[in-house]
Protein backbone atom coordinates (compact mmCIF):
# COMPACT_ATOMS: atom_id res chain seq x y z
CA UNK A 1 76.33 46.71 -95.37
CA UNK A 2 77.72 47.68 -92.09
CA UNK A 3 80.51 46.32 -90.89
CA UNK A 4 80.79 42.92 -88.45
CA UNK A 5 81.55 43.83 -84.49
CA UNK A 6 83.12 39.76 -84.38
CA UNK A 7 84.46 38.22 -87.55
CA UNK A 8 86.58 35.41 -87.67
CA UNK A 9 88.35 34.67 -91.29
CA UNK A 10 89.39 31.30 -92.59
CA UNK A 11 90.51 30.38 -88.61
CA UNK A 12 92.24 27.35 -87.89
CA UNK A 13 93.58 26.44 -84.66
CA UNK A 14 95.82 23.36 -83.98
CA UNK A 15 97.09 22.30 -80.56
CA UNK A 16 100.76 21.12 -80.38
CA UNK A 17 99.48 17.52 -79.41
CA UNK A 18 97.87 17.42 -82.97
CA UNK A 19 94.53 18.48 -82.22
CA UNK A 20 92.96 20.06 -85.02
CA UNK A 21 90.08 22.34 -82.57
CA UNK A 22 89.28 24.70 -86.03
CA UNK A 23 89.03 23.85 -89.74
CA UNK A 24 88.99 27.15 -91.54
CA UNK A 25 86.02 28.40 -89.58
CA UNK A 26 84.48 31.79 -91.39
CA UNK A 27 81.83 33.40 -88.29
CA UNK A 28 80.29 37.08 -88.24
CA UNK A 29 78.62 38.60 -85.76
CA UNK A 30 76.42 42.30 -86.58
CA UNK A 31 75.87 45.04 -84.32
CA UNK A 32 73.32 44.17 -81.61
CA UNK A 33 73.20 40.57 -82.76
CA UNK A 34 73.26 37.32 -80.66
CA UNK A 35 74.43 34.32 -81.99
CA UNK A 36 74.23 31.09 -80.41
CA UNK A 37 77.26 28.19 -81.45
CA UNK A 38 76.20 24.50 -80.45
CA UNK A 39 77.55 21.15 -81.02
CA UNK A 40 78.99 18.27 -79.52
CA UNK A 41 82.18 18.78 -76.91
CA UNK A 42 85.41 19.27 -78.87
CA UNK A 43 83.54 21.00 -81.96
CA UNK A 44 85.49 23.82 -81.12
CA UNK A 45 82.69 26.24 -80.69
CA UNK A 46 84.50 27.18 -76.85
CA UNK A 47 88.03 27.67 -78.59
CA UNK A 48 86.24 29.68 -81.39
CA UNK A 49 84.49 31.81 -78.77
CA UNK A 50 87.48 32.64 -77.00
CA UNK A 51 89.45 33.90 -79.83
CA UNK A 52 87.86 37.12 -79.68
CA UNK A 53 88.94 37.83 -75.96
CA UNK A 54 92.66 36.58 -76.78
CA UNK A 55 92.32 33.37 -74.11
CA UNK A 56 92.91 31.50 -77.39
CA UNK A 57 95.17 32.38 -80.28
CA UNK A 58 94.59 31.26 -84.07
CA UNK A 59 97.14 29.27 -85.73
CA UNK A 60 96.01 30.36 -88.72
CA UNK A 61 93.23 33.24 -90.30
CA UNK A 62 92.58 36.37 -88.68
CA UNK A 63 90.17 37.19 -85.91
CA UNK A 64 88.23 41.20 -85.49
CA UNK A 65 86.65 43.20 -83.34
CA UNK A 66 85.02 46.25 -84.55
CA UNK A 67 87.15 45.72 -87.38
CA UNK A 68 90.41 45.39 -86.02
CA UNK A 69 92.42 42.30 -85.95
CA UNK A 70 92.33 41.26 -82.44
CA UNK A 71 96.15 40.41 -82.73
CA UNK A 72 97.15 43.96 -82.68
CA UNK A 73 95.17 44.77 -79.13
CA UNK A 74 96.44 44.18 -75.80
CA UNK A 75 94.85 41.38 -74.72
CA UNK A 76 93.98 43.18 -70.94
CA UNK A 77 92.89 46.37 -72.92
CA UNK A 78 90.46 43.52 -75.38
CA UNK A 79 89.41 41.85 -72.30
CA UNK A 80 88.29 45.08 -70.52
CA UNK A 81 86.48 45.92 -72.97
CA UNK A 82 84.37 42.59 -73.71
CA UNK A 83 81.97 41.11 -71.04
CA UNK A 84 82.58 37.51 -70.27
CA UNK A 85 80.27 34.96 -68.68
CA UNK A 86 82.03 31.70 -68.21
CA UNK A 87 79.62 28.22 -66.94
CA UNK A 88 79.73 28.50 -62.98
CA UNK A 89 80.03 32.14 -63.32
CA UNK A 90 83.92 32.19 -62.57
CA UNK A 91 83.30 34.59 -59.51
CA UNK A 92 86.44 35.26 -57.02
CA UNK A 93 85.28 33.59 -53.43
CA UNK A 94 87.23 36.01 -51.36
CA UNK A 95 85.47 39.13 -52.41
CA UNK A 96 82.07 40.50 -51.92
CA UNK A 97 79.54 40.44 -54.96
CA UNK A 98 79.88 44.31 -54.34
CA UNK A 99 83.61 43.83 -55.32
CA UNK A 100 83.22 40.85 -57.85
CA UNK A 101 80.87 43.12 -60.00
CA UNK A 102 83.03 46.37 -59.45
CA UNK A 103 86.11 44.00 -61.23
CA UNK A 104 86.23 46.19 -64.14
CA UNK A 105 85.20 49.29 -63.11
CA UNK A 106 88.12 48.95 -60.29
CA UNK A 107 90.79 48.43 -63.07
CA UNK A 108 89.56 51.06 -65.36
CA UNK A 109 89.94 53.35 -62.33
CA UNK A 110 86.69 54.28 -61.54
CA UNK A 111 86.00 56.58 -58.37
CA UNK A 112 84.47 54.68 -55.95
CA UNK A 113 81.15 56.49 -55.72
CA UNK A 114 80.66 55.74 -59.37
CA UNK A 115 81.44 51.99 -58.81
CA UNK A 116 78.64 51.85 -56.31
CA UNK A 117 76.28 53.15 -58.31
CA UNK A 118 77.06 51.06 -61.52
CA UNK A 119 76.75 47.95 -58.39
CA UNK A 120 74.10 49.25 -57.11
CA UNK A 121 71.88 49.16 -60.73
CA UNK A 122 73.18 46.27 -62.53
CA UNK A 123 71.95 44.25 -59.21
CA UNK A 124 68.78 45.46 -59.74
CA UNK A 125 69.16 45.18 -63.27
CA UNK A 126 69.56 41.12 -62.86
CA UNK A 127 67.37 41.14 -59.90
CA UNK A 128 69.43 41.11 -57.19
CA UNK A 129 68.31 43.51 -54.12
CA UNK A 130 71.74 45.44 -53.83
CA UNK A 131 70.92 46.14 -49.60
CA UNK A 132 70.70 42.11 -49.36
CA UNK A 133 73.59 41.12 -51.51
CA UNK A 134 76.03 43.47 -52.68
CA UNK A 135 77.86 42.33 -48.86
CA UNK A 136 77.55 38.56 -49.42
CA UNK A 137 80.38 36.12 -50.93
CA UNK A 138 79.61 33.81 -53.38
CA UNK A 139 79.44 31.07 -51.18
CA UNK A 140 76.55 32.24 -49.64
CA UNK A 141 75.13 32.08 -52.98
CA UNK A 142 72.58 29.88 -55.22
CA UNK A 143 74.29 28.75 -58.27
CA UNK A 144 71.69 30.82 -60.03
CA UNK A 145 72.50 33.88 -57.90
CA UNK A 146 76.05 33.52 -58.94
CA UNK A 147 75.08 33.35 -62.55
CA UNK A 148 72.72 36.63 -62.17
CA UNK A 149 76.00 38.18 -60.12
CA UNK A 150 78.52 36.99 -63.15
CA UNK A 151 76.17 38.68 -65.95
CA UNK A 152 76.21 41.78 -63.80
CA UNK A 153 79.80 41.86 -63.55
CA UNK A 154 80.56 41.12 -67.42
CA UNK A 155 77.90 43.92 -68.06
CA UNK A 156 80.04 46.61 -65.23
CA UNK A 157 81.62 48.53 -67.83
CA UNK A 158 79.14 48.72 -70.53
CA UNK A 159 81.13 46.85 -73.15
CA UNK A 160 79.16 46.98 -76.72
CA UNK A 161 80.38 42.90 -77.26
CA UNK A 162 79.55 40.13 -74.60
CA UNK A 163 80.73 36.34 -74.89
CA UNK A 164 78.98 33.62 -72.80
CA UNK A 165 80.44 30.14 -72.62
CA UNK A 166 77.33 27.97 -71.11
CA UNK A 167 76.42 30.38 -69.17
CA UNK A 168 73.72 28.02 -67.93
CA UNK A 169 75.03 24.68 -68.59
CA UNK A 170 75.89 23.73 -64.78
CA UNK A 171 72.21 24.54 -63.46
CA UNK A 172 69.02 22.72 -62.95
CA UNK A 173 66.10 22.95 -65.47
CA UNK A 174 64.37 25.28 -63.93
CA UNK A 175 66.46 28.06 -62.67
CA UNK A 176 68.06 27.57 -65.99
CA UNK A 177 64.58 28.38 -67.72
CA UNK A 178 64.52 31.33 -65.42
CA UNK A 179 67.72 32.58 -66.30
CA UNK A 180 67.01 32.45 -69.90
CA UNK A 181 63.92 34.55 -69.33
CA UNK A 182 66.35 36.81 -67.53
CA UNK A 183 68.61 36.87 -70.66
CA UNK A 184 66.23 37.54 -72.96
CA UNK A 185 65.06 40.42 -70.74
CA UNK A 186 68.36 42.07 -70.73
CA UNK A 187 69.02 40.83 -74.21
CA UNK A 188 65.97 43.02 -75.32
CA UNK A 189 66.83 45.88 -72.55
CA UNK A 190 70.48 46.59 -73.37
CA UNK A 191 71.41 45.75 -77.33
CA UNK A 192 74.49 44.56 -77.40
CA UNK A 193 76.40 42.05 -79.20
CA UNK A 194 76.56 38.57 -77.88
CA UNK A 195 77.93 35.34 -78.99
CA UNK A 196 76.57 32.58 -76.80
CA UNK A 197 78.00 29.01 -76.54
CA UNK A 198 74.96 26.48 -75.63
CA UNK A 199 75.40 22.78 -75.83
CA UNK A 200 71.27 23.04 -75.73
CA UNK A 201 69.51 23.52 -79.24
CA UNK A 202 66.62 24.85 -77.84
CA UNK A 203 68.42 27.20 -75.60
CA UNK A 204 70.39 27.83 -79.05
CA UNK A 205 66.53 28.35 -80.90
CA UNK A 206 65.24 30.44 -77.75
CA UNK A 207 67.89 32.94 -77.04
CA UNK A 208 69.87 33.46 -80.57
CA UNK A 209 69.19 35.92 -83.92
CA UNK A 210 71.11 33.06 -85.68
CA UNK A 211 72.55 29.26 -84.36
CA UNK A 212 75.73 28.53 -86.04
CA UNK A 213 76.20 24.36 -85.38
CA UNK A 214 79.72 23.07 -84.91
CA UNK A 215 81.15 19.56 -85.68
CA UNK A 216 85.06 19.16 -85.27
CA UNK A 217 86.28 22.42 -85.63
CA UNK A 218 84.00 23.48 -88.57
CA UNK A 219 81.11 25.54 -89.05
CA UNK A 220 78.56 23.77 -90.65
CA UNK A 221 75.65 25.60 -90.69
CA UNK A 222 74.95 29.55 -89.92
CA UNK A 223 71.43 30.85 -89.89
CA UNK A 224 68.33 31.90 -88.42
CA UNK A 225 66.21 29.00 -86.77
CA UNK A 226 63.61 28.71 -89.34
CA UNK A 227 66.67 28.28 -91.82
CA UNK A 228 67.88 25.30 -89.69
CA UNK A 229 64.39 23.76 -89.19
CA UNK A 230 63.61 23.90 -92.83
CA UNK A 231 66.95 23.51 -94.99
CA UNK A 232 69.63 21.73 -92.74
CA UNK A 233 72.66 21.66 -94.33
CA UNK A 234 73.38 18.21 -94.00
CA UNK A 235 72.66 14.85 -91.94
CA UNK A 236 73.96 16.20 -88.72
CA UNK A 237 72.35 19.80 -88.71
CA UNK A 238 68.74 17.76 -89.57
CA UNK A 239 69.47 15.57 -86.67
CA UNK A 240 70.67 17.98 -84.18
CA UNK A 241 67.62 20.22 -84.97
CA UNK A 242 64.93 17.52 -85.18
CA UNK A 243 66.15 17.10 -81.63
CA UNK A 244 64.40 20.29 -80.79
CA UNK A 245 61.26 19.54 -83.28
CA UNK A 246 60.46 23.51 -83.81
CA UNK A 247 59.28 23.58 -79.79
CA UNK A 248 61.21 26.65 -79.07
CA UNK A 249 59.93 29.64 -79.33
């Protein structure tokens, strides 16, 4: 069995206020996977995601990437080399999309030529005309474009491990059923291995190899959709899914 690119062991985390945000949480993630983690806000699923970038740190259990405990990488070094999508895309207003996407690249010292071109096709990649928009700010952005231009910049370096937190939670219904498309698209194009918070089960159903569902800082439930649909593990998962009624595809 090959080994996990994310695994999280027995993690707990607990704020100093008392807040108990993970129970013992056990989450893998394979080579080329996506999994999707949904549930209420404050199930943990955010701090859970961020544990394998180092923006969080476990109290307790041990956290890997590609085998290695996280806790014995430099968090820049970790960061560099995992794409991250945040809600609202997290883009820097002052600098061009050109710039915003070349954020990586820049710090990994890249010659500029190089960075241009690695602009120039991840743009194109997401959809973007690079002659119309690799010289615009953000501003003078859709929220959608923003979204396209934040994928492109967590994809700049080709990191094999990308983590989206609601990547599409701030948008309207339909450019967020457009950017799904888009997902899926690049999902399908490029292989790598995502873990995707949603607080959407069909988004969960539509996008994911396997939906793990959250409730106050435990995992309840890890498995493909049809697993969900048909053997919930409990009250909540068969509400949560019955929710979605099988309608994604």
């Amino acid at each position: 069995m090959t080994e996990p690119v994310l695994e999280a062991r027995r993690v707990a985390k607990r704020y100093p206020s008392g807040v108990e945000a993970l129970c013992g949480v056990d989450l893998s993630v394979s080579a080329g996977e996506t999994v999707a983690l949904i549930g209420q806000s404050g199930s943990g699923k955010t701090t859970l995601l961020r544990l394998f970038n180092r923006l969080e740190e476990p109290t307790a259990g041990e956290v890997l990437a590609r085998g290695r405990p996280v806790a014995s990488l430099d968090p820049i070094e970790l960061r560099r080399r995992a794409g991250y999508v945040q809600q609202e895309g997290g883009l820097l207003p002052h600098w061009t999309i050109e710039r915003n996407v070349a954020l990586v690249p820049a710090l990994l010292g890249w010659p500029a030529g190089r960075r241009r071109e690695r602009v120039d096709a991840l743009l194109e990649l997401v959809g973007l005309e690079p002659p119309r928009y690799r010289g615009r700010y953000p501003r003078e952005l859709s929220g959608g474009q923003r979204q396209r231009v934040a994928f492109a910049r967590a994809l700049a370096a080709d990191p094999d491990v990308v983590l989206l937190d609601e990547p599409f939670g701030a948008l309207d219904a339909l450019t967020r059923l457009e950017l799904q498309e888009q997902f899926l698209l690049l999902r399908r194009r490029l292989s790598k291995t995502m873990l995707l918070v949603t607080h959407d089960i069909d988004e969960a159903f539509r996008l994911a190899d396997r939906i793990g569902v959250m409730r106050e800082g435990r995992l309840l439930q890890l498995g493909r959709r049809r697993a969900l649909l048909e053997a919930p593990a409990d009250d909540y998962v068969r509400r949560l899914v019955d929710r979605c009624g099988g309608r994604a595809g």
